[in-house]
C-alpha atoms as a PDB file:
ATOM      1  CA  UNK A   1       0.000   0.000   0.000  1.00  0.00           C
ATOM      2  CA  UNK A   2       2.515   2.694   0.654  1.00  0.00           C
ATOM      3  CA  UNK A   3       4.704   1.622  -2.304  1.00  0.00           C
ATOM      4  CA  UNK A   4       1.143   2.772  -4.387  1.00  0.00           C
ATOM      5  CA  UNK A   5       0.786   5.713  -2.416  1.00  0.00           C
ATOM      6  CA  UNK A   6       4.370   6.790  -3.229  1.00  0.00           C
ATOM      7  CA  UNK A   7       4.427   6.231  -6.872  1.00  0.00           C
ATOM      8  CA  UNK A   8       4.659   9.026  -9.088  1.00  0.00           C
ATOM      9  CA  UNK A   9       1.378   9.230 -11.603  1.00  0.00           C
ATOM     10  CA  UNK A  10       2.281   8.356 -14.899  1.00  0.00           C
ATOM     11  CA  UNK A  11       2.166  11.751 -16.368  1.00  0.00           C
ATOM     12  CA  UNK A  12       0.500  12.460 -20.073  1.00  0.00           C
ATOM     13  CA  UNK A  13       2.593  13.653 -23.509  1.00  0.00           C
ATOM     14  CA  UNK A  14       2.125  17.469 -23.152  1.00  0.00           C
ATOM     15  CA  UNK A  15       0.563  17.818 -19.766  1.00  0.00           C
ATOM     16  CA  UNK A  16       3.162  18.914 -17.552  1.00  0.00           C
ATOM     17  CA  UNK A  17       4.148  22.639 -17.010  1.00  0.00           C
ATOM     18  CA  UNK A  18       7.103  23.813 -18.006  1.00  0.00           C
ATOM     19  CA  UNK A  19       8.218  26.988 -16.266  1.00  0.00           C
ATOM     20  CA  UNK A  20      10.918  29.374 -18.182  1.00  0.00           C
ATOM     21  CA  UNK A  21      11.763  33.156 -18.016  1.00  0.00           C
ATOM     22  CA  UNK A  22      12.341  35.305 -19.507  1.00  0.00           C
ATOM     23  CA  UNK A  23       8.859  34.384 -21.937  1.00  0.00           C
ATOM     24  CA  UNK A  24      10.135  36.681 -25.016  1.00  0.00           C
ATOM     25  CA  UNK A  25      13.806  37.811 -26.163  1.00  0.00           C
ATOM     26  CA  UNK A  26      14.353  41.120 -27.284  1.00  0.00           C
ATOM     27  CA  UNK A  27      17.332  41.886 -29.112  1.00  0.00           C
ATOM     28  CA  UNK A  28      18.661  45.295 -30.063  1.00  0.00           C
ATOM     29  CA  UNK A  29      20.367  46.002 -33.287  1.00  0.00           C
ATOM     30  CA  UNK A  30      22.455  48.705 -31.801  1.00  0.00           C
ATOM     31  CA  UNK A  31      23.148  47.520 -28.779  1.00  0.00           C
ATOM     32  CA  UNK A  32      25.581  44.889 -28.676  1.00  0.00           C
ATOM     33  CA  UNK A  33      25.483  43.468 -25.183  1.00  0.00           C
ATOM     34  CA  UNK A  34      21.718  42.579 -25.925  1.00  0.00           C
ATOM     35  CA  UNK A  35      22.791  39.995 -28.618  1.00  0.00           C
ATOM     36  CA  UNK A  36      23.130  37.448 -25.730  1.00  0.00           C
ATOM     37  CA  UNK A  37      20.458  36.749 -23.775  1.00  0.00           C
ATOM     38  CA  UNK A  38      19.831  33.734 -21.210  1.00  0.00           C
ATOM     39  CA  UNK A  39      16.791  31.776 -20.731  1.00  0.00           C
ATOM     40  CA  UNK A  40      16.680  29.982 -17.439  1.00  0.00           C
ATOM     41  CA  UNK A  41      14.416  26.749 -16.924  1.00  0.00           C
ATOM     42  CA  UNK A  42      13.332  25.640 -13.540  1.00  0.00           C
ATOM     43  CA  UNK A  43      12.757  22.184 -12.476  1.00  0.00           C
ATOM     44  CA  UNK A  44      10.517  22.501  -9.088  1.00  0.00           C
ATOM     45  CA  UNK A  45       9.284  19.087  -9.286  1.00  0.00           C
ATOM     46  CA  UNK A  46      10.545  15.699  -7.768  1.00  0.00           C
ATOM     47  CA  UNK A  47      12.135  14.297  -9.983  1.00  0.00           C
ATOM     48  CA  UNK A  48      14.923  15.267 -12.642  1.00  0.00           C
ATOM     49  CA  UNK A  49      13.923  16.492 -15.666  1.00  0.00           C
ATOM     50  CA  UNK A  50      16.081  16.312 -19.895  1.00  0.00           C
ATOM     51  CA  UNK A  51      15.437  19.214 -21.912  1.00  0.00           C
ATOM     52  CA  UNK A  52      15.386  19.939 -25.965  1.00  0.00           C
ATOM     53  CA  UNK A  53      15.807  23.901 -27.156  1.00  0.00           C
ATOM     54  CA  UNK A  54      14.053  23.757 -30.905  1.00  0.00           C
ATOM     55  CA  UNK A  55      13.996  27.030 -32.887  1.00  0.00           C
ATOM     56  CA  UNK A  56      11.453  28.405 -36.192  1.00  0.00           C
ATOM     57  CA  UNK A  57      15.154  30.118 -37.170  1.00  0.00           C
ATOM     58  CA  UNK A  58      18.146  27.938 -35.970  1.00  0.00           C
ATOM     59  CA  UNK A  59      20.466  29.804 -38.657  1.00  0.00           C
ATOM     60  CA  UNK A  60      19.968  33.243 -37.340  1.00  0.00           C
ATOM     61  CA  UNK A  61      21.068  31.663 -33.195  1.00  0.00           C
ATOM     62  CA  UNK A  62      23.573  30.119 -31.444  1.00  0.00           C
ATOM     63  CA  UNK A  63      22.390  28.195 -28.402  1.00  0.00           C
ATOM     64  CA  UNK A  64      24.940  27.180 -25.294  1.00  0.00           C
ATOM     65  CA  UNK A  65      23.696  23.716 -23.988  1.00  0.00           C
ATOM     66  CA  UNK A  66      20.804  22.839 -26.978  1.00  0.00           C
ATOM     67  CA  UNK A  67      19.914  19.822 -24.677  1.00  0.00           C
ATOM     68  CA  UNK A  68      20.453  18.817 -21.230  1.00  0.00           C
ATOM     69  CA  UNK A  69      19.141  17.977 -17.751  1.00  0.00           C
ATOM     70  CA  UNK A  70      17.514  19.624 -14.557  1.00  0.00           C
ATOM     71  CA  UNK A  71      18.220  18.140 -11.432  1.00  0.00           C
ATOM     72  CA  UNK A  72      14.486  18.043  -8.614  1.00  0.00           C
ATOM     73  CA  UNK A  73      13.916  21.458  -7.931  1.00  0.00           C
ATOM     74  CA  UNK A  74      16.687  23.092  -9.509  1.00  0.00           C
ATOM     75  CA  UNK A  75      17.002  25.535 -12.738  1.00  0.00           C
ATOM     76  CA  UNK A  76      19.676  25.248 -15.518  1.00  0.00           C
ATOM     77  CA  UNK A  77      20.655  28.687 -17.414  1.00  0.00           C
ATOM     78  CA  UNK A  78      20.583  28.637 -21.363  1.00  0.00           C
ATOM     79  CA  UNK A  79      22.491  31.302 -23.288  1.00  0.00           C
ATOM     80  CA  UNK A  80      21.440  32.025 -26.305  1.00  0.00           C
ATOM     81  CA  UNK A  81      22.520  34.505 -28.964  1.00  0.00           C
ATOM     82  CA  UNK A  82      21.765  36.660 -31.861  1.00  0.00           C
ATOM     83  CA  UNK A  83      24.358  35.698 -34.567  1.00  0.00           C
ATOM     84  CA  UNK A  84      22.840  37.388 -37.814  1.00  0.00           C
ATOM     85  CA  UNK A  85      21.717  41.236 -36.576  1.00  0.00           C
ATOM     86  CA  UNK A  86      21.110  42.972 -40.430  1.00  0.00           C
ATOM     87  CA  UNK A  87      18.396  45.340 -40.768  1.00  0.00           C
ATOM     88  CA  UNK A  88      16.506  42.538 -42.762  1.00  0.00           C
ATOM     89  CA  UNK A  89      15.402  40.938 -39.579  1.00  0.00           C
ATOM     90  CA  UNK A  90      14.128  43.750 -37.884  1.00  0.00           C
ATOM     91  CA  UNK A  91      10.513  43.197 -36.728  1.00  0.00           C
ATOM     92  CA  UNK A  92      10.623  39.686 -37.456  1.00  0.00           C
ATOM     93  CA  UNK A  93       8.886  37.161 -35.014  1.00  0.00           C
ATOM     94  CA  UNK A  94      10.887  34.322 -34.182  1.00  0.00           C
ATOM     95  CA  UNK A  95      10.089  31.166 -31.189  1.00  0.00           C
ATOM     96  CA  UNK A  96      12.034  28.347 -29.753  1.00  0.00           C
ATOM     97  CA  UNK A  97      10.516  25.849 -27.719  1.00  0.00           C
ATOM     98  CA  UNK A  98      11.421  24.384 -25.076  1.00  0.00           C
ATOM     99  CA  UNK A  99      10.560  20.391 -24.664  1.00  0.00           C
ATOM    100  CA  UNK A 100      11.129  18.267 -21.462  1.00  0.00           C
ATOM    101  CA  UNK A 101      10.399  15.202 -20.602  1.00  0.00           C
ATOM    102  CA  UNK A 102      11.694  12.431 -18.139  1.00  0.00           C
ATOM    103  CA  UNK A 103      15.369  11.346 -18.012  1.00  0.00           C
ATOM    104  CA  UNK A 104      13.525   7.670 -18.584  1.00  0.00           C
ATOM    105  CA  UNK A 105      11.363   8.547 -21.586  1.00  0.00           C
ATOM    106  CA  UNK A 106      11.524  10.268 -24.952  1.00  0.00           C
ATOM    107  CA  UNK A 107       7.987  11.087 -25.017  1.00  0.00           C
ATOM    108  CA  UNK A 108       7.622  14.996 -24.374  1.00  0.00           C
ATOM    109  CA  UNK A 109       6.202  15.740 -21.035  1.00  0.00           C
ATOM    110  CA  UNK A 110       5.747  19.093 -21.530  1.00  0.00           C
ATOM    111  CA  UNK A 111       6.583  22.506 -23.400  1.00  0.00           C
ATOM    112  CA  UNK A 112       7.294  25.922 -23.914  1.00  0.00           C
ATOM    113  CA  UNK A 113       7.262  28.450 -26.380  1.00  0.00           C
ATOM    114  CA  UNK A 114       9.305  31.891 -26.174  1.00  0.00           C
ATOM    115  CA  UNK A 115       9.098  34.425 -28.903  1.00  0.00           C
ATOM    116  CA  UNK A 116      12.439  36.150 -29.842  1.00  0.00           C
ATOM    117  CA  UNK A 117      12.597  39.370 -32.398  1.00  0.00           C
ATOM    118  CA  UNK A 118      15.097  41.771 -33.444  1.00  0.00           C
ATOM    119  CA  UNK A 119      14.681  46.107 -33.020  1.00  0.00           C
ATOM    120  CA  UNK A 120      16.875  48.429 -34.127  1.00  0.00           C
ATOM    121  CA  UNK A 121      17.005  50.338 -31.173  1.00  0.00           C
ATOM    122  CA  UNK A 122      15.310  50.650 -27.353  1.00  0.00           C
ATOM    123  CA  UNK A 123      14.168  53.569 -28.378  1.00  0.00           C
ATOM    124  CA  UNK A 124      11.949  52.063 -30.796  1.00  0.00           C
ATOM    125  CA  UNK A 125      10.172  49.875 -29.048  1.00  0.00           C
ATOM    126  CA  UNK A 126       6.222  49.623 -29.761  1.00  0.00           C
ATOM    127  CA  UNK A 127       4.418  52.063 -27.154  1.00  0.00           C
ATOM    128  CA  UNK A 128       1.354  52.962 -29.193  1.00  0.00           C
ATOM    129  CA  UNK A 129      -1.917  50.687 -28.453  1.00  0.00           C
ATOM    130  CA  UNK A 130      -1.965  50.099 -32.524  1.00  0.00           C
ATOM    131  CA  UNK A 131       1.549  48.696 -32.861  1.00  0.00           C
ATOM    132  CA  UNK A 132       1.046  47.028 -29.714  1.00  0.00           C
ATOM    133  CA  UNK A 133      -1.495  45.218 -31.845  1.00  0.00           C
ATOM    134  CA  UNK A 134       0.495  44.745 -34.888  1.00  0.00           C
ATOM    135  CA  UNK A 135       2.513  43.316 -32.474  1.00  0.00           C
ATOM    136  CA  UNK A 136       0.311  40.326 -30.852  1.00  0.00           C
ATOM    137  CA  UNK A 137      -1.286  39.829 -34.335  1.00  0.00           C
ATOM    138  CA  UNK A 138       2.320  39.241 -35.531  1.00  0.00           C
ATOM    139  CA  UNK A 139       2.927  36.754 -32.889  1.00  0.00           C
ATOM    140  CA  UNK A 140      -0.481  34.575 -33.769  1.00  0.00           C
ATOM    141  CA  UNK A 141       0.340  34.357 -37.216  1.00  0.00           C
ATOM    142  CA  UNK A 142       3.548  32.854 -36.165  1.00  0.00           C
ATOM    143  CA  UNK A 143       1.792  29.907 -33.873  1.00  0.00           C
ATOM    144  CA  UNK A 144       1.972  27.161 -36.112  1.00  0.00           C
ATOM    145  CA  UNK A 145       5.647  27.781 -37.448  1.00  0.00           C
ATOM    146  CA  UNK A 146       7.604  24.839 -37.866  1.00  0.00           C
ATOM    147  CA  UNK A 147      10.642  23.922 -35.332  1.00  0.00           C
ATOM    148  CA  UNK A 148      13.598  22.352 -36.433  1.00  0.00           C
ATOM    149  CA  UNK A 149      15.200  19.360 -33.971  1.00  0.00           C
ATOM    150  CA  UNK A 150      18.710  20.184 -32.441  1.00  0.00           C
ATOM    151  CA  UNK A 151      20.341  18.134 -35.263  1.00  0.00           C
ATOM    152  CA  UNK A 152      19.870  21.407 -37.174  1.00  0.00           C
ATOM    153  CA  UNK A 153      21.111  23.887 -34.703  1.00  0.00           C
ATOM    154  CA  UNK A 154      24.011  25.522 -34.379  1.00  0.00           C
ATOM    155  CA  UNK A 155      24.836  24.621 -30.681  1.00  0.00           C
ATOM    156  CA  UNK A 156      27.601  26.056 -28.966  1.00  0.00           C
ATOM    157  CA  UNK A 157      29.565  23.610 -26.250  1.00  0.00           C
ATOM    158  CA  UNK A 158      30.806  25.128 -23.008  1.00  0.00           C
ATOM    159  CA  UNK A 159      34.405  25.103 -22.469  1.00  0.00           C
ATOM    160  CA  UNK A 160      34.574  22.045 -19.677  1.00  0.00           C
ATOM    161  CA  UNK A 161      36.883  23.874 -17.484  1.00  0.00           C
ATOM    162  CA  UNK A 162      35.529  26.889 -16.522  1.00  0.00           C
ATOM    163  CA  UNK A 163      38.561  28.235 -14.340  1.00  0.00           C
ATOM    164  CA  UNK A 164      41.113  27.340 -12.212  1.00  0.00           C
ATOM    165  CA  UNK A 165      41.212  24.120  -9.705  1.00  0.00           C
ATOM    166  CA  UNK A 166      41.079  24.762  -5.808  1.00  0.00           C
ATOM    167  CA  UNK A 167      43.985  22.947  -5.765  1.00  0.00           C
ATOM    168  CA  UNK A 168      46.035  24.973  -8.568  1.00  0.00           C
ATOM    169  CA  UNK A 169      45.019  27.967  -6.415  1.00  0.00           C
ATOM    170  CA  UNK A 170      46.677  26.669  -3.378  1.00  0.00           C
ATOM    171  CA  UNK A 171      49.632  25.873  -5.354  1.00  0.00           C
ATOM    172  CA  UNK A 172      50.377  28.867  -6.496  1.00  0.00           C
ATOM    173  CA  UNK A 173      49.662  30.400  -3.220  1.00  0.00           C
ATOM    174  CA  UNK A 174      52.338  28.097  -1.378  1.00  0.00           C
ATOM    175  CA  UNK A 175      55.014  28.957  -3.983  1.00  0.00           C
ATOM    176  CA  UNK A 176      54.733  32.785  -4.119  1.00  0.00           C
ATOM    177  CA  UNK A 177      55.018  32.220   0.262  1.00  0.00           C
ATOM    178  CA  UNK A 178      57.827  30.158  -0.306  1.00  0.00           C
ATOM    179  CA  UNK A 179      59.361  33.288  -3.083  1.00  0.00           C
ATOM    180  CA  UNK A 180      58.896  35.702  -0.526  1.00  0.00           C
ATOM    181  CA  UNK A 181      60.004  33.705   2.411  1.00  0.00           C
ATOM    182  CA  UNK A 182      64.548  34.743   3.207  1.00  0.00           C
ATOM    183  CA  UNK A 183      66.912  33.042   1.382  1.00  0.00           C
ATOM    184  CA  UNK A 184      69.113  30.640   3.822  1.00  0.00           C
ATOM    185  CA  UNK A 185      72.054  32.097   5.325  1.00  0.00           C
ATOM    186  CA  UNK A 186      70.550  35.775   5.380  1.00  0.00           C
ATOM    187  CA  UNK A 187      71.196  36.784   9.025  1.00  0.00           C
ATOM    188  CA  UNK A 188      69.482  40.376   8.828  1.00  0.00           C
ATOM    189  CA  UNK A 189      65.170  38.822   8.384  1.00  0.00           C
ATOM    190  CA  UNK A 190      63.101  39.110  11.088  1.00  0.00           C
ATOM    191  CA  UNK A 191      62.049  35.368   9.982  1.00  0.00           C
ATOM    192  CA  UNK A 192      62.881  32.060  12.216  1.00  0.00           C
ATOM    193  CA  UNK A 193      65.738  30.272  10.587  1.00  0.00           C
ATOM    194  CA  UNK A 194      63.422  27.379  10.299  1.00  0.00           C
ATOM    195  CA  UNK A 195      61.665  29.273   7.536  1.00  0.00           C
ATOM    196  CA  UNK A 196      64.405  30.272   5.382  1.00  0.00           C
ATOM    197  CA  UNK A 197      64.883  28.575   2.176  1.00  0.00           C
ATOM    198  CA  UNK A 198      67.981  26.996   0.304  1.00  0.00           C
ATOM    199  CA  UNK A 199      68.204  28.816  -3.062  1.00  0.00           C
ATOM    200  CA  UNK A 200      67.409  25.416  -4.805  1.00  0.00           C
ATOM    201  CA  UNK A 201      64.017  24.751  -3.172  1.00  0.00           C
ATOM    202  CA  UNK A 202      63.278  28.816  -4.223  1.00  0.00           C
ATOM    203  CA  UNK A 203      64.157  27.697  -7.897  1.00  0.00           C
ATOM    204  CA  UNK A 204      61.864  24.593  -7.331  1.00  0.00           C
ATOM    205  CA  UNK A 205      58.775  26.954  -6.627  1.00  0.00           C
ATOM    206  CA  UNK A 206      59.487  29.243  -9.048  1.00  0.00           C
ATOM    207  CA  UNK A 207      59.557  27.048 -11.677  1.00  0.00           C
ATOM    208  CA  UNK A 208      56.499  25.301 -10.390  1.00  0.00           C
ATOM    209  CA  UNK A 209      54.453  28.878 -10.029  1.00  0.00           C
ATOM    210  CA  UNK A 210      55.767  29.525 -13.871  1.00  0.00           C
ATOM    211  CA  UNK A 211      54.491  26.331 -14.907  1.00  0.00           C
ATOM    212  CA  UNK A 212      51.320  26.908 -13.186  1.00  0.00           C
ATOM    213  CA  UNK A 213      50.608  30.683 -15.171  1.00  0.00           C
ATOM    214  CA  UNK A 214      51.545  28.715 -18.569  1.00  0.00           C
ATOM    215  CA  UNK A 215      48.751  26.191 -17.886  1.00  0.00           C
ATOM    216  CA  UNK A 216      46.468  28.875 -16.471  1.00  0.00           C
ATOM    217  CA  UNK A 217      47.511  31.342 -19.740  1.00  0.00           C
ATOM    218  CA  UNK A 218      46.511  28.303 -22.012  1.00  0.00           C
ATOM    219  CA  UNK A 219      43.316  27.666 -20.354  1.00  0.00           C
ATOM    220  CA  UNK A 220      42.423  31.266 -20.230  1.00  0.00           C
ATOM    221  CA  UNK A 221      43.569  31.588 -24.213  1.00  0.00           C
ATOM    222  CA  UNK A 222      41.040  28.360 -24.532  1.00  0.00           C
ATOM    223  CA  UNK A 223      38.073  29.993 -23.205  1.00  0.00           C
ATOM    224  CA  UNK A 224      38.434  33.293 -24.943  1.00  0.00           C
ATOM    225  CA  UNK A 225      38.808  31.780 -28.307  1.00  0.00           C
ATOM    226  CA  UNK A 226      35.497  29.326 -27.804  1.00  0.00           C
ATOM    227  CA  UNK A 227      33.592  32.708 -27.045  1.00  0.00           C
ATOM    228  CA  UNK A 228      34.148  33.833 -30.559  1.00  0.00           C
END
């Protein structure tokens, strides 16, 4: 009996909410900090949920993380951004969707849709009741628009190292003490003899804390590059 009274109802293909925000992307021609924007996905049920990003436009986008999974009441950030800003676009109504479903099943438990377009300018934005109108009238005509599946999207990986290891840190921290600690035979430091250092172990840290910024230099080069 409590076995039955713990098991989760089998849910139904398209029944379950999905909860995202922002609900619409705006993107501004000339301002180029707007041409990323993140929508974040929350998972406040009990059990994990996968996700699917589709898009009406998957040309015009690149999307950080197309697919992946949401741990039992927990949300998952997904940057996506404007790759094709020409004038051309302007005003046009684009949508992803986002599908989820359980880590168990393909069928899709539930889903989302988020409207994306491009201005030219903040200032511009639609204020009047009329192209407020033209506006939502836009957005209906654009309901039944046809999604592409992620094997058509240009998806964008993030780097798997994201920054330097606790233990790197420490590292480096224990060799630029052991550069600063007196050399050994120095008679004028303040410093317990215990603490001074042979000129050998010295060259031993600073070669370690040089190897160390090369790695870190790499890394950081890494990161930069897979940005652009």
């Amino acid at each position: 009996m409590q076995q039955q009274q713990h098991r989760q109802p089998e849910l139904v293909e398209g029944s379950l909410p999905v909860f995202v925000f922002p609900t619409e992307l705006v993107f501004y021609g000339d301002d180029q900090t707007s041409h990323k924007q993140v929508l974040t996905l929350y998972n406040p049920y009990e059990f994990a949920l996968k996700f699917k990003v589709l898009c009406t436009s998957p040309n015009k986008y690149t999307v950080v993380d197309a697919t992946g999974a949401v741990k039992p009441q927990c949300c998952v950030d997904i940057v996506i951004r404007h790759r094709d800003v020409r004038a051309c676009h302007y005003g046009v109504y684009d949508k992803f969707r986002l599908q989820v479903s359980e880590q168990s099943q393909r069928k899709a438990l539930g889903r989302k849709e988020v409207t994306a377009t491009l201005r030219p300018s903040a200032s511009q934005d639609p204020a009047s009741p009329r192209a407020q109108d033209d506006e939502r009238r836009m957005k209906e005509q654009n309901t039944d628009s046809e999604f592409f599946e992620q094997t058509a999207f240009q998806t964008e990986s993030r780097p798997a190292a994201g920054g330097p290891s606790l233990l790197t840190v420490l590292l480096g921290l224990v060799c630029m003490a052991a550069l600063m600690l007196p050399t050994l035979g120095e008679h004028e430091s303040t410093v317990p003899v215990y603490l001074h250092l042979s000129v050998n172990k010295k060259l031993v840290a600073a070669y370690v804390l040089g190897e160390l910024e090369s790695i870190q230099t790499k890394l950081f080069l890494e990161i930069l590059l897979s940005t652009f």
